[in-house]
C-alpha atoms as a PDB file:
ATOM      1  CA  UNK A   1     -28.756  86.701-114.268  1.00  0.00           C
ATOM      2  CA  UNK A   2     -28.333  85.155-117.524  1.00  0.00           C
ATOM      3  CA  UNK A   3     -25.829  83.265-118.575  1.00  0.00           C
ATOM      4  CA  UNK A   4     -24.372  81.797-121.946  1.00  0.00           C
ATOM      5  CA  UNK A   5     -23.199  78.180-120.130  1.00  0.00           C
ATOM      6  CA  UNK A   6     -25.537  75.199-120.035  1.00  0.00           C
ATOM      7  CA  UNK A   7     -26.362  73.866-116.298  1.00  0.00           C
ATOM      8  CA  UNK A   8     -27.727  70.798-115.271  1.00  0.00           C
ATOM      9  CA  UNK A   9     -31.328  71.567-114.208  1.00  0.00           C
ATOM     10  CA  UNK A  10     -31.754  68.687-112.189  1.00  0.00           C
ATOM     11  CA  UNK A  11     -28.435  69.416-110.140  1.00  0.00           C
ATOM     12  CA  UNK A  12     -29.433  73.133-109.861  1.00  0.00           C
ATOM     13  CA  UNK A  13     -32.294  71.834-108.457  1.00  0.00           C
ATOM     14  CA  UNK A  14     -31.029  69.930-105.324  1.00  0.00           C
ATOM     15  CA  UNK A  15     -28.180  72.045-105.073  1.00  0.00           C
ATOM     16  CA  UNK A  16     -30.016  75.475-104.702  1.00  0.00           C
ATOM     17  CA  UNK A  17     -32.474  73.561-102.778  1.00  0.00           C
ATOM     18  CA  UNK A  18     -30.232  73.165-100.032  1.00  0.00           C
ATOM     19  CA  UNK A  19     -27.911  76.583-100.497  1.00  0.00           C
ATOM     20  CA  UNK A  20     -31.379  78.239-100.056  1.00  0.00           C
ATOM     21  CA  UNK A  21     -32.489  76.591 -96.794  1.00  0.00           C
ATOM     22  CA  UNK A  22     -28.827  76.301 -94.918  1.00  0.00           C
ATOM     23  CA  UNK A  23     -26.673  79.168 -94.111  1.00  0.00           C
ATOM     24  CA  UNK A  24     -23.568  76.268 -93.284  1.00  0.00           C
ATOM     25  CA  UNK A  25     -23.920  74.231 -95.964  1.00  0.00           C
ATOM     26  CA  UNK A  26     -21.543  76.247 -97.986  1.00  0.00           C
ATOM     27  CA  UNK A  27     -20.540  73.238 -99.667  1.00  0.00           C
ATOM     28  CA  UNK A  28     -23.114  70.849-101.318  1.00  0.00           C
ATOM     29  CA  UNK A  29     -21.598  67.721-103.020  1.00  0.00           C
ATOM     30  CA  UNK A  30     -24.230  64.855-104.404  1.00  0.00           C
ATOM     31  CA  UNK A  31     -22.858  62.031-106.352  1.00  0.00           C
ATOM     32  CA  UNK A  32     -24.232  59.257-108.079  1.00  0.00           C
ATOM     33  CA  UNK A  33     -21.428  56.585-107.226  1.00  0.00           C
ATOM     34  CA  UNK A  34     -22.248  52.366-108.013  1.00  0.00           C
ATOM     35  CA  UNK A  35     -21.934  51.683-103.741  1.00  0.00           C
ATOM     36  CA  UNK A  36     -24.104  54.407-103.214  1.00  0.00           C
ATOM     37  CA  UNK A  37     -27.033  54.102-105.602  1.00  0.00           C
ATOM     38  CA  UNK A  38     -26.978  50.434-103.996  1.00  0.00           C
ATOM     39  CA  UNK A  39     -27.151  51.124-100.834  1.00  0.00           C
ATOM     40  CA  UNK A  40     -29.806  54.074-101.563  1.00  0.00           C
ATOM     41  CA  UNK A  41     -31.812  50.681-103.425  1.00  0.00           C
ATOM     42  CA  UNK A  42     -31.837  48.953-100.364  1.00  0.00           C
ATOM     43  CA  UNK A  43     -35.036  49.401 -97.784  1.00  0.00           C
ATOM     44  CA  UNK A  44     -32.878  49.380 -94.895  1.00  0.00           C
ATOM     45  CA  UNK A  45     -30.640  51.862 -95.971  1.00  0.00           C
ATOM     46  CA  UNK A  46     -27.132  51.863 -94.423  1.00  0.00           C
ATOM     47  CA  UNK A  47     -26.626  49.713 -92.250  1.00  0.00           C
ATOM     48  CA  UNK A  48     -24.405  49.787 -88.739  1.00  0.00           C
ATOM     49  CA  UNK A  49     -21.795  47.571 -89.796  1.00  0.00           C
ATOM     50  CA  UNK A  50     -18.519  49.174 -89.899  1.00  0.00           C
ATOM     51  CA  UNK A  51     -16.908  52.001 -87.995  1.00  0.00           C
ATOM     52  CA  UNK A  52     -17.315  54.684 -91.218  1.00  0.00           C
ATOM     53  CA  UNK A  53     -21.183  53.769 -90.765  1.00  0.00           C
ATOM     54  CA  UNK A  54     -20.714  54.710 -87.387  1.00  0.00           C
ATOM     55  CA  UNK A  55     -20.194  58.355 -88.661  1.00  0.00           C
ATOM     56  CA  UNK A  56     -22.557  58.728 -91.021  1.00  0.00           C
ATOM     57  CA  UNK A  57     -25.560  57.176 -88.815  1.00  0.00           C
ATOM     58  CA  UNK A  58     -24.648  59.692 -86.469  1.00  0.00           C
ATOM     59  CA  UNK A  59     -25.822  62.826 -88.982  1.00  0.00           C
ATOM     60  CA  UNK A  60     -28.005  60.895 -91.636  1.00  0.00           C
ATOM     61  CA  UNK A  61     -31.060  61.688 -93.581  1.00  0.00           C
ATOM     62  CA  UNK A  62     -33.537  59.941 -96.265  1.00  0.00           C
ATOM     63  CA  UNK A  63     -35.182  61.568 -99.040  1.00  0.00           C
ATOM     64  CA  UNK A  64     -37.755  59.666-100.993  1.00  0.00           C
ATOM     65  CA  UNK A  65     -37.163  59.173-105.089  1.00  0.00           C
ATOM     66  CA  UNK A  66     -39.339  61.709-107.215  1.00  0.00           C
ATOM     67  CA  UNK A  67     -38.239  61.157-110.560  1.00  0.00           C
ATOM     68  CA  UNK A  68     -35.605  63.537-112.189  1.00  0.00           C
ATOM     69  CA  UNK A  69     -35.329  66.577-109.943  1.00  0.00           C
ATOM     70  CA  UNK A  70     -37.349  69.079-112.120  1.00  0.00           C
ATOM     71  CA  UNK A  71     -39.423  69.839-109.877  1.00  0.00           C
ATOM     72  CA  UNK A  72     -39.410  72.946-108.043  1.00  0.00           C
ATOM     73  CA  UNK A  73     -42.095  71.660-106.025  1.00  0.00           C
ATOM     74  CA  UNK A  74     -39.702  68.685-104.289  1.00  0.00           C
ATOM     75  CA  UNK A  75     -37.250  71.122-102.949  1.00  0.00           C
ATOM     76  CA  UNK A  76     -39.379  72.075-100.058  1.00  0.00           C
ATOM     77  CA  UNK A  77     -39.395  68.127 -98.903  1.00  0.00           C
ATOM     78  CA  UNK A  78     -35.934  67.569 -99.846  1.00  0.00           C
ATOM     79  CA  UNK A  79     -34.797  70.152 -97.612  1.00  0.00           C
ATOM     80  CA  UNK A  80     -37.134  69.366 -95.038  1.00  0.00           C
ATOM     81  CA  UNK A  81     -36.189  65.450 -94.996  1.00  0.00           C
ATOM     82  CA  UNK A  82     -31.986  66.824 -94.930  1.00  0.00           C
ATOM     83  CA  UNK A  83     -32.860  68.920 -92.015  1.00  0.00           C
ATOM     84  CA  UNK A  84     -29.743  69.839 -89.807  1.00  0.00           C
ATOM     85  CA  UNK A  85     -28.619  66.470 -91.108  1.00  0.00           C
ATOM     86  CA  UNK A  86     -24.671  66.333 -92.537  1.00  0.00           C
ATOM     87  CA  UNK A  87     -25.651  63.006 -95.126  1.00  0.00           C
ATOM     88  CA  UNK A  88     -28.081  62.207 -96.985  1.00  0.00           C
ATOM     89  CA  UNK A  89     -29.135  59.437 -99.019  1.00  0.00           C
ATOM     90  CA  UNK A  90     -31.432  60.062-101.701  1.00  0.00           C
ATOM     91  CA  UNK A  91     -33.350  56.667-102.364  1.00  0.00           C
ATOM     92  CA  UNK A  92     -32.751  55.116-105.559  1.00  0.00           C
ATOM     93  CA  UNK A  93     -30.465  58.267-107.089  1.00  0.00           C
ATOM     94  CA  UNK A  94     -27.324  58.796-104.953  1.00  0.00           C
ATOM     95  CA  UNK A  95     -25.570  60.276-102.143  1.00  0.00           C
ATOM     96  CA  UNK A  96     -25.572  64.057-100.977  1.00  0.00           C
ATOM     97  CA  UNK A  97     -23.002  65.549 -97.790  1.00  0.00           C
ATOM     98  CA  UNK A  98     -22.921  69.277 -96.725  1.00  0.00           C
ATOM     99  CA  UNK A  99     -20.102  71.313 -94.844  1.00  0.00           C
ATOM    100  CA  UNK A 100     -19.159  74.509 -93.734  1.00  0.00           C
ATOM    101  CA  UNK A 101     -16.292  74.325 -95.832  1.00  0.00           C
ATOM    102  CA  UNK A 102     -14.953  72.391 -99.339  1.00  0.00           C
ATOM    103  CA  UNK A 103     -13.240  70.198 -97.120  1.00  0.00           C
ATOM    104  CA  UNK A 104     -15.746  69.293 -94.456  1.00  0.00           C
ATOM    105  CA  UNK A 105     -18.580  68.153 -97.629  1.00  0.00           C
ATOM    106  CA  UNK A 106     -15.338  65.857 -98.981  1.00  0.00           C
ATOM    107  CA  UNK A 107     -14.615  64.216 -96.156  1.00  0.00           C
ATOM    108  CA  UNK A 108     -18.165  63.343 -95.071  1.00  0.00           C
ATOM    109  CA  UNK A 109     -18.603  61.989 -98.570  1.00  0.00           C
ATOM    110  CA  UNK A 110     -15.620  60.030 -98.566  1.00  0.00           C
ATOM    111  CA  UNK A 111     -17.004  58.671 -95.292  1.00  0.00           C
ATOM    112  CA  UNK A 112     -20.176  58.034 -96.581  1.00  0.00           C
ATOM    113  CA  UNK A 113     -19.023  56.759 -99.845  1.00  0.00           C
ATOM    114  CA  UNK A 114     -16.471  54.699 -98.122  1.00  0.00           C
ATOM    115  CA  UNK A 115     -19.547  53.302 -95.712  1.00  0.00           C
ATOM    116  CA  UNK A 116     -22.064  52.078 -98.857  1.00  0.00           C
ATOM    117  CA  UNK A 117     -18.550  50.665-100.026  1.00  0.00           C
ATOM    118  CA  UNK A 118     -18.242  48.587 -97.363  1.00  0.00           C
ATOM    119  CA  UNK A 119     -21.408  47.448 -96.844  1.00  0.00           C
ATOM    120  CA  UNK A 120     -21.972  46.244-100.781  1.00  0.00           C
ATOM    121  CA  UNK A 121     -18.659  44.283-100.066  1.00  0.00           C
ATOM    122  CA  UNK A 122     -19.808  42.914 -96.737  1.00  0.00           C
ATOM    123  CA  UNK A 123     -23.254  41.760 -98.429  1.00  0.00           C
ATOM    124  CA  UNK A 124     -21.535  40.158-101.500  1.00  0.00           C
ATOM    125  CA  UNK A 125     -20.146  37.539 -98.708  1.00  0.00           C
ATOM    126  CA  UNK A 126     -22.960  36.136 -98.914  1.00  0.00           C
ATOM    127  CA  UNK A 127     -23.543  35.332 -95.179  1.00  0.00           C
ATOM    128  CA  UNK A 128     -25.090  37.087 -91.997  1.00  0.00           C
ATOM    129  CA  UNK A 129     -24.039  40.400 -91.374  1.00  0.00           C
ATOM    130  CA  UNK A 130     -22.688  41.524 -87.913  1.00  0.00           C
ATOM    131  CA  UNK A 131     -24.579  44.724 -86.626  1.00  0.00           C
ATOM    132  CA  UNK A 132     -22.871  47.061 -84.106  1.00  0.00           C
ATOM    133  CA  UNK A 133     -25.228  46.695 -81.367  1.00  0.00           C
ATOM    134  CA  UNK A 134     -27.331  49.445 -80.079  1.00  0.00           C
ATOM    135  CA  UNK A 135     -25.476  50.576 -76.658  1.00  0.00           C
ATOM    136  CA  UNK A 136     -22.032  51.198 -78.893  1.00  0.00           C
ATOM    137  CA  UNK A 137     -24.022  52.811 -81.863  1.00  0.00           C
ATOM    138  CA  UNK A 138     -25.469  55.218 -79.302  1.00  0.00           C
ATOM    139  CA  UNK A 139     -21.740  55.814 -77.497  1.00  0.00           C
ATOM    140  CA  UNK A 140     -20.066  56.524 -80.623  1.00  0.00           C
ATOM    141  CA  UNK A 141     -22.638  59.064 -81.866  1.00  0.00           C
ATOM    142  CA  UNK A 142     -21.942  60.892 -78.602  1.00  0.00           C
ATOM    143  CA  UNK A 143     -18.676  60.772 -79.032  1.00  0.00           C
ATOM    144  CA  UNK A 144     -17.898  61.477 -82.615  1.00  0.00           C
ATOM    145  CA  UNK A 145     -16.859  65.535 -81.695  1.00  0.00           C
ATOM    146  CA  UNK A 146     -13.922  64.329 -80.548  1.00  0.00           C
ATOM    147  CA  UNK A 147     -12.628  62.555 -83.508  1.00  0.00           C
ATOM    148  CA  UNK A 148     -14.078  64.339 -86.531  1.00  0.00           C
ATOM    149  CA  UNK A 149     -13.571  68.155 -85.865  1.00  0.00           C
ATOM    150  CA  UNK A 150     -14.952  69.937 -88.644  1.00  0.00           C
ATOM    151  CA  UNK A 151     -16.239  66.920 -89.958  1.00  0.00           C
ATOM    152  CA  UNK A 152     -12.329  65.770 -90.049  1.00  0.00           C
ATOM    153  CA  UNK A 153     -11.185  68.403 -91.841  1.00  0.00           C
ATOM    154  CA  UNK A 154      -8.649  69.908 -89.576  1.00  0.00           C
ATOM    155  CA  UNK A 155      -7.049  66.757 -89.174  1.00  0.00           C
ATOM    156  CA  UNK A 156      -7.224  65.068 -92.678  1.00  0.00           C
ATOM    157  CA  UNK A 157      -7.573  68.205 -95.247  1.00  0.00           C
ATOM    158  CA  UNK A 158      -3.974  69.463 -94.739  1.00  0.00           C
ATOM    159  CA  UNK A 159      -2.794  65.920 -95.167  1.00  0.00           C
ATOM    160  CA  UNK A 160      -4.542  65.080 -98.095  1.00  0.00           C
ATOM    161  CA  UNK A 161      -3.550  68.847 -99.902  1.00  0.00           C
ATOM    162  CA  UNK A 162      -0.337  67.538 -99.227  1.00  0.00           C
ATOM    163  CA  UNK A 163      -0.393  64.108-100.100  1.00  0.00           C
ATOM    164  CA  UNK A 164      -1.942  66.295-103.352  1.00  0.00           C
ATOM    165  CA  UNK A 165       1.032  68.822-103.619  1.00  0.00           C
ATOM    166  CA  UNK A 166       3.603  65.900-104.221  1.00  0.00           C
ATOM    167  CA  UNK A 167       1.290  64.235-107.014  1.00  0.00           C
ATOM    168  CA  UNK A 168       0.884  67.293-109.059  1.00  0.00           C
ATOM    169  CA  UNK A 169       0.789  70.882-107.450  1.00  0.00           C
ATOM    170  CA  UNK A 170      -0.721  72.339-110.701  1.00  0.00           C
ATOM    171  CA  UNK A 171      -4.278  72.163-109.068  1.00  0.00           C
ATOM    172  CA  UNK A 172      -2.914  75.233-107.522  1.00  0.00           C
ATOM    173  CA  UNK A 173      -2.867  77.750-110.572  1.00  0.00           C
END
């Protein structure tokens, strides 16, 4: 249907992309944030460092830089590399979370955001980082479920609307 407002091709792009392929992903939020275009730089990706990079490892994806997303021929292989994935990382560009709801695509992205955060502090340091080793990176994938249901969003949302509601309820009109 035509329309008389400007969109961003590129972000039409990678957002229809995904609508398209994933009934849940009702929510689609990609950002291009300083941590993670770093961390999307780096060849080994996030690392398992930190407890939020616990989360994210758990559900995380890759998608290879194309160039500007123009092309109508890369949203076959970006959905393919997202697959049933919650995060992904697109390499060199920025960071992209999906949800069932508004809040569930936040809240992994604050987690995800929060992770490349953490890890461009931790490297700044200067020294050797500290991995989570492999047995507790396994345990905690299995059991994530019972700390982030709906990707936290029945615990945290309600807190943060009203953490929001005391700030300045007019996002309510």
């Amino acid at each position: 249907m035509p329309s008389p407002y400007f969109i961003n091709p590129a972000g039409f792009t990678i957002h229809s992309a995904v609508h398209a392929a994933r009934e849940d992903a009702l929510c689609v939020i990609h950002l291009h944030t300083d941590h993670g275009i770093a961390v999307s730089a780096q060849k080994s990706g996030l690392l398992p460092i930190s407890q939020q990079s616990l989360f994210v490892l758990a559900s995380l994806a890759y998608h290879e830089y194309e160039g500007l997303a123009l092309n109508e021929d890369e949203k076959s292989r970006l959905v393919a590399d997202l697959g049933d994935k919650t995060h992904l990382i697109l390499r060199n560009h920025g960071l992209l979370t999906v949800g069932k709801t508004a809040a569930e695509a936040f809240l992994s992205m604050y987690i995800l955001e929060s992770a490349c955060r953490i890890q461009i502090l931790a490297q700044s340091g200067g020294t050797t980082l500290l991995p989570v080793p492999d047995p507790i990176l396994e345990r905690v994938a299995s059991q994530l479920n019972a700390v982030t249901v709906g990707q936290g969003a029945q615990l945290a949302w309600p807190g943060l609307l009203r953490k929001l509601d005391r700030i300045d309820r007019s996002y309510r009109e």
